[in-house]
C-alpha atoms as a PDB file:
ATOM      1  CA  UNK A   1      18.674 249.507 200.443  1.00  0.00           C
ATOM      2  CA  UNK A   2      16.579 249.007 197.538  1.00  0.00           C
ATOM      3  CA  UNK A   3      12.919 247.659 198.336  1.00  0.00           C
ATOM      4  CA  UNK A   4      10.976 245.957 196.622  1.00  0.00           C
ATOM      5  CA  UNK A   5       8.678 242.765 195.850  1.00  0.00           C
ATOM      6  CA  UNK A   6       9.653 239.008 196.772  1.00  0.00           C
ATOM      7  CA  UNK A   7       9.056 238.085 193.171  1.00  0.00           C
ATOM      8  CA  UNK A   8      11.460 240.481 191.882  1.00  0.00           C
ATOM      9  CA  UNK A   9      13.857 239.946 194.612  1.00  0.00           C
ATOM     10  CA  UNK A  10      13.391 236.017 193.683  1.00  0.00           C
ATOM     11  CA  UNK A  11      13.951 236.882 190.324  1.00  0.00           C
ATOM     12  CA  UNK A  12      17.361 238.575 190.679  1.00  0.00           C
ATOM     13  CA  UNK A  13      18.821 236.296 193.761  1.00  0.00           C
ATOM     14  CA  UNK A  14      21.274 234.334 192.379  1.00  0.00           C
ATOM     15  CA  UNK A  15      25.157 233.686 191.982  1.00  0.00           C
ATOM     16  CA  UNK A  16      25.047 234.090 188.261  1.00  0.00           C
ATOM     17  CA  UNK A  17      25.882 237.946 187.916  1.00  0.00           C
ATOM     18  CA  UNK A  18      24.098 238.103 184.817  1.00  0.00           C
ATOM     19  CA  UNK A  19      20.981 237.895 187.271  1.00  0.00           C
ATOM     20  CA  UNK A  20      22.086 240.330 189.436  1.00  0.00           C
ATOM     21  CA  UNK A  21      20.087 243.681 190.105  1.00  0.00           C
ATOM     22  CA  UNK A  22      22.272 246.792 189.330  1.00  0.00           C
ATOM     23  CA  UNK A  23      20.035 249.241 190.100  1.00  0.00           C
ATOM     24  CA  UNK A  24      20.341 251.382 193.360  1.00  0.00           C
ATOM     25  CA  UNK A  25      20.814 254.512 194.690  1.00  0.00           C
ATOM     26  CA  UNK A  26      23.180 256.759 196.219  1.00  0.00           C
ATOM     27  CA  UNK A  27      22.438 256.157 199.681  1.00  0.00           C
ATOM     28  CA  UNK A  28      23.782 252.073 199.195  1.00  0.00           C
ATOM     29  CA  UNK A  29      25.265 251.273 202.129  1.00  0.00           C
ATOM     30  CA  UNK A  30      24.944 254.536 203.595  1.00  0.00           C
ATOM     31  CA  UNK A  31      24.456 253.907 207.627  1.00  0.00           C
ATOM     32  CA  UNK A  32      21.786 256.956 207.969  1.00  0.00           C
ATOM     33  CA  UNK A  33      20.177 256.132 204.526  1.00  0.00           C
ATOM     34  CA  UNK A  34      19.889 252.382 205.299  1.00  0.00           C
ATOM     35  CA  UNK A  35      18.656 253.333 209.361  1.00  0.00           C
ATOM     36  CA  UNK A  36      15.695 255.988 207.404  1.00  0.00           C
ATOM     37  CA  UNK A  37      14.854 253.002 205.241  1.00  0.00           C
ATOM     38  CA  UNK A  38      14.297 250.498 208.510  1.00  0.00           C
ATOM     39  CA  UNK A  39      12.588 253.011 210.273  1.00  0.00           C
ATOM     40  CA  UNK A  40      10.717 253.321 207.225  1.00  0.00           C
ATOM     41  CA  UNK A  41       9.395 249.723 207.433  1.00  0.00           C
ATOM     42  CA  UNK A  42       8.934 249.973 211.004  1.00  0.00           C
ATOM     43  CA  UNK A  43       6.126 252.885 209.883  1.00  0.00           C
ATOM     44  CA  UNK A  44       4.589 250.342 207.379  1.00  0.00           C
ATOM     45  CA  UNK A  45       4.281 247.501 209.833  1.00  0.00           C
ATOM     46  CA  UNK A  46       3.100 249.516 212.966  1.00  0.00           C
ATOM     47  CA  UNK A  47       0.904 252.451 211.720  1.00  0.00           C
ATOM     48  CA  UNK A  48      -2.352 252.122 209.092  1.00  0.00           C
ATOM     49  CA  UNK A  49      -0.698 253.559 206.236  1.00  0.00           C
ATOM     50  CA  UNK A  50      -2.403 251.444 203.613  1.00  0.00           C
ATOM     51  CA  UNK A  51      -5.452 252.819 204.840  1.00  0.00           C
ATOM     52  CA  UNK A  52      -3.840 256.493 204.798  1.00  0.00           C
ATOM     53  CA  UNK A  53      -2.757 256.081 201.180  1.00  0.00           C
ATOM     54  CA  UNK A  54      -6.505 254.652 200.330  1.00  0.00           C
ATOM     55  CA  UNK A  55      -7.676 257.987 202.040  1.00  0.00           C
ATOM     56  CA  UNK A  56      -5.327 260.050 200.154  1.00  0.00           C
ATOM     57  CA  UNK A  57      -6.564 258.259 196.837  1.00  0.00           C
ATOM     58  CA  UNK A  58     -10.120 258.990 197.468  1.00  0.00           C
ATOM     59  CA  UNK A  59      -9.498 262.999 198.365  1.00  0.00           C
ATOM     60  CA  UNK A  60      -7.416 263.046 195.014  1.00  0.00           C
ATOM     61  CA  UNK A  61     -10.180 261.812 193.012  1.00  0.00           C
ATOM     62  CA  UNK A  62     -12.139 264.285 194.934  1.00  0.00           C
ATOM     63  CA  UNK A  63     -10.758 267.184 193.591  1.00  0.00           C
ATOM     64  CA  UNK A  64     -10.077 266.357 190.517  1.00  0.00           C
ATOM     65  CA  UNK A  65     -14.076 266.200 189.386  1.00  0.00           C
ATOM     66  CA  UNK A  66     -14.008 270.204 189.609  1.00  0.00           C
ATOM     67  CA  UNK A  67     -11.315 269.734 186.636  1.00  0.00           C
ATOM     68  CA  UNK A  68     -12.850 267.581 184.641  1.00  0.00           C
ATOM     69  CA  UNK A  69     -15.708 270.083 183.083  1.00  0.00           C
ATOM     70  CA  UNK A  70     -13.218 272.758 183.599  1.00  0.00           C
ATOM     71  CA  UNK A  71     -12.475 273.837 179.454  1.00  0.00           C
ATOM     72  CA  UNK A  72      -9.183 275.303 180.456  1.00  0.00           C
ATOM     73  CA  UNK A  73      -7.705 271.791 181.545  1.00  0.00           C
ATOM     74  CA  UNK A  74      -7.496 268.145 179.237  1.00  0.00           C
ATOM     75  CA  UNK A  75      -6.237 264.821 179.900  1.00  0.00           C
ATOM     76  CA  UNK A  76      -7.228 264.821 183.919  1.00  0.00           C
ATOM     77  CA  UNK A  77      -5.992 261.871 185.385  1.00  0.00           C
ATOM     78  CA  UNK A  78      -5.081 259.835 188.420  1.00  0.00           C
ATOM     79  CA  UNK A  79      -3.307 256.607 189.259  1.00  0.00           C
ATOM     80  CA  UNK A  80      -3.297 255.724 192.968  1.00  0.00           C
ATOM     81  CA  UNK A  81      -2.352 259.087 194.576  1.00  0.00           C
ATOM     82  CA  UNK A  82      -0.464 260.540 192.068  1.00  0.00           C
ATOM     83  CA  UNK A  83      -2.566 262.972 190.146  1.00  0.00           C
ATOM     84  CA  UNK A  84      -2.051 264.947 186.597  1.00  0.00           C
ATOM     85  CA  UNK A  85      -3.719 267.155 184.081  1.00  0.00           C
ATOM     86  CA  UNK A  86      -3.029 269.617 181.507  1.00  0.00           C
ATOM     87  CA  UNK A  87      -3.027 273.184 181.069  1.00  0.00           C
ATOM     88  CA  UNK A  88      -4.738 273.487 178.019  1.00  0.00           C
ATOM     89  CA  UNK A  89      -2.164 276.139 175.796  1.00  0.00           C
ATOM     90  CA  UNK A  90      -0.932 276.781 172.210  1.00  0.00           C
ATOM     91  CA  UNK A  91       2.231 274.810 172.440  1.00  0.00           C
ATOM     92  CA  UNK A  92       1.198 271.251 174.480  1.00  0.00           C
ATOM     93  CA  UNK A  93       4.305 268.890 176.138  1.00  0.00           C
ATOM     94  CA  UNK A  94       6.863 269.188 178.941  1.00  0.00           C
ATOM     95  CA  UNK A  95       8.611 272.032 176.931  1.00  0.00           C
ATOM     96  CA  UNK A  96       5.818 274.332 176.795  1.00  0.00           C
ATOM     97  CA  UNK A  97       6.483 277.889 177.143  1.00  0.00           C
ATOM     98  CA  UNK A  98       3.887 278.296 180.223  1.00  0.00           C
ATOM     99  CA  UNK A  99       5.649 275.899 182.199  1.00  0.00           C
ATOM    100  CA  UNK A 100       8.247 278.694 184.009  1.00  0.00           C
ATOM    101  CA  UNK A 101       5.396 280.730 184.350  1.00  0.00           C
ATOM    102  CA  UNK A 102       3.456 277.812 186.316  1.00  0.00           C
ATOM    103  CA  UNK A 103       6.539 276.988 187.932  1.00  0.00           C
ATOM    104  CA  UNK A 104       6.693 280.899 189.672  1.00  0.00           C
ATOM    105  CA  UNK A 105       3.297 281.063 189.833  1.00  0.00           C
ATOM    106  CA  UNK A 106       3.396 278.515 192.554  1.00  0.00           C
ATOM    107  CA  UNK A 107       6.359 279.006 193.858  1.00  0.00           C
ATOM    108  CA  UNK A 108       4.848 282.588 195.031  1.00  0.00           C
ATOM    109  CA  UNK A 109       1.773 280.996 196.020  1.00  0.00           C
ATOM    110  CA  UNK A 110       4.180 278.987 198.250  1.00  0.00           C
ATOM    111  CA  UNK A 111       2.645 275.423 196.587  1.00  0.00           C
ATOM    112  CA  UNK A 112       5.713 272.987 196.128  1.00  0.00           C
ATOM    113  CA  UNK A 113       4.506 271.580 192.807  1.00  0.00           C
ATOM    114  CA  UNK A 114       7.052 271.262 189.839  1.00  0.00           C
ATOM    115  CA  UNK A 115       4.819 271.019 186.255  1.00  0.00           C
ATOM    116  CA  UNK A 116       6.402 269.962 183.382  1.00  0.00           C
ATOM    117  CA  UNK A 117       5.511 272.291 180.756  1.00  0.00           C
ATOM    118  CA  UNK A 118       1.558 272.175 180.859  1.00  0.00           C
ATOM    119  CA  UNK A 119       1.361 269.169 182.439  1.00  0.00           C
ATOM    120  CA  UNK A 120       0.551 269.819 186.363  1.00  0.00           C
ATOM    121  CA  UNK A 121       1.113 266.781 188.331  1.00  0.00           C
ATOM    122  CA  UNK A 122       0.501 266.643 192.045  1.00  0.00           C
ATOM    123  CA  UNK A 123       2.461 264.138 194.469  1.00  0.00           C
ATOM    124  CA  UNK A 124       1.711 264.004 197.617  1.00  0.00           C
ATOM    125  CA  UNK A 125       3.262 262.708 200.918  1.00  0.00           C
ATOM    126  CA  UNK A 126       0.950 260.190 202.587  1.00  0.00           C
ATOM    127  CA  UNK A 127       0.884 262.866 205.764  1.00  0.00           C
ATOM    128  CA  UNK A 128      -0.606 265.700 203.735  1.00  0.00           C
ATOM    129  CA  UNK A 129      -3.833 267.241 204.880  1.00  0.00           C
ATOM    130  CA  UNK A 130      -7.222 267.806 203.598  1.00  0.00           C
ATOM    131  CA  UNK A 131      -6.720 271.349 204.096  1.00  0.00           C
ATOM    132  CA  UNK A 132      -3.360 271.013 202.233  1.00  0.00           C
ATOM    133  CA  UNK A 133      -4.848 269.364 199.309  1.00  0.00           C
ATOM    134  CA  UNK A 134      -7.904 271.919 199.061  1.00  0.00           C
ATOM    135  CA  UNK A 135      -5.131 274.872 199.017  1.00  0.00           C
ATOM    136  CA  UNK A 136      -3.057 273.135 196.350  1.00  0.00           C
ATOM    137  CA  UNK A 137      -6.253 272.540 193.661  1.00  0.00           C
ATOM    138  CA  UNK A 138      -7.567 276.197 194.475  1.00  0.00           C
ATOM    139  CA  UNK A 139      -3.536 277.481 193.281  1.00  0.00           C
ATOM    140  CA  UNK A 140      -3.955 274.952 190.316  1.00  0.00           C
ATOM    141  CA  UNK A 141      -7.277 276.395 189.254  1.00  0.00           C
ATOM    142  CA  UNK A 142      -5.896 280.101 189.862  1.00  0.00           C
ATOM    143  CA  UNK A 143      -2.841 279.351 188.192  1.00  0.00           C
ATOM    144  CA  UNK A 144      -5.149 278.765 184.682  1.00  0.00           C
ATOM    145  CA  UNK A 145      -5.884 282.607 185.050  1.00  0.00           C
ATOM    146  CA  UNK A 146      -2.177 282.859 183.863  1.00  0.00           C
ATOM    147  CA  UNK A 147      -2.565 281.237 180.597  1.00  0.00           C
END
């Protein structure tokens, strides 16, 4: 099942196959993939999880400010919940040498976060904590020590 917005469905619903939408996943037409994804909109029409996601949003943009004046990091940033900044090192990009050293660094920290190079970027599900969040930016801003 691939969701997405009336217009876009409206855009590709048609009999002319040029119109049609290839994209999809894996999971098409899988019975437990396509039972997650109803359950799935079940969550989003029963429980407030626009108003999580708006919560989530605001504690992102939360921590971040302690980044912001923080030399070590550039290029903080956030777009909804999704949140990014840069370790500030000699060789800048997604193929920076300090980003296998990041990766262990939290990986023995036990902090599932994935940086691309020097670029940390910090995904959250909409169920994560406050306490979660406040461990994850105290491993980022420990994991600059490494530099």
């Amino acid at each position: 099942m691939t969701l997405c917005r009336h217009e876009i469905f409206q855009a590709h619903y048609a009999t002319d196959r040029r119109r049609t939408f290839f994209h999809s996943s894996s999971f098409t037409a899988n019975p437990i993939a396509c039972a997650a994804a109803l359950a799935n909109l079940e969550v989003w029409e029963t429980e407030p999880v626009r108003e999580r996601i708006a919560a989530l949003a605001a504690m992102q943009a939360k921590h971040l400010d302690r980044f912001r004046d923080d030399t070590r990091f550039t290029h903080v940033r956030r777009t909804g919940t999704i949140t990014a900044m840069e370790l500030k090192t000699s060789d800048g990009g997604y193929l920076a040498k300090v980003g296998p050293a990041l990766q262990s660094y939290f990986r023995d920290a036990r902090v599932l976060l994935r940086p691309l190079g020097n670029t940390i970027y910090v995904l959250p599900p909409y169920c994560v904590t406050a306490e979660d969040l406040q461990i994850l930016y105290e491993t980022i801003a420990a994991a600059a020590a490494i530099v």
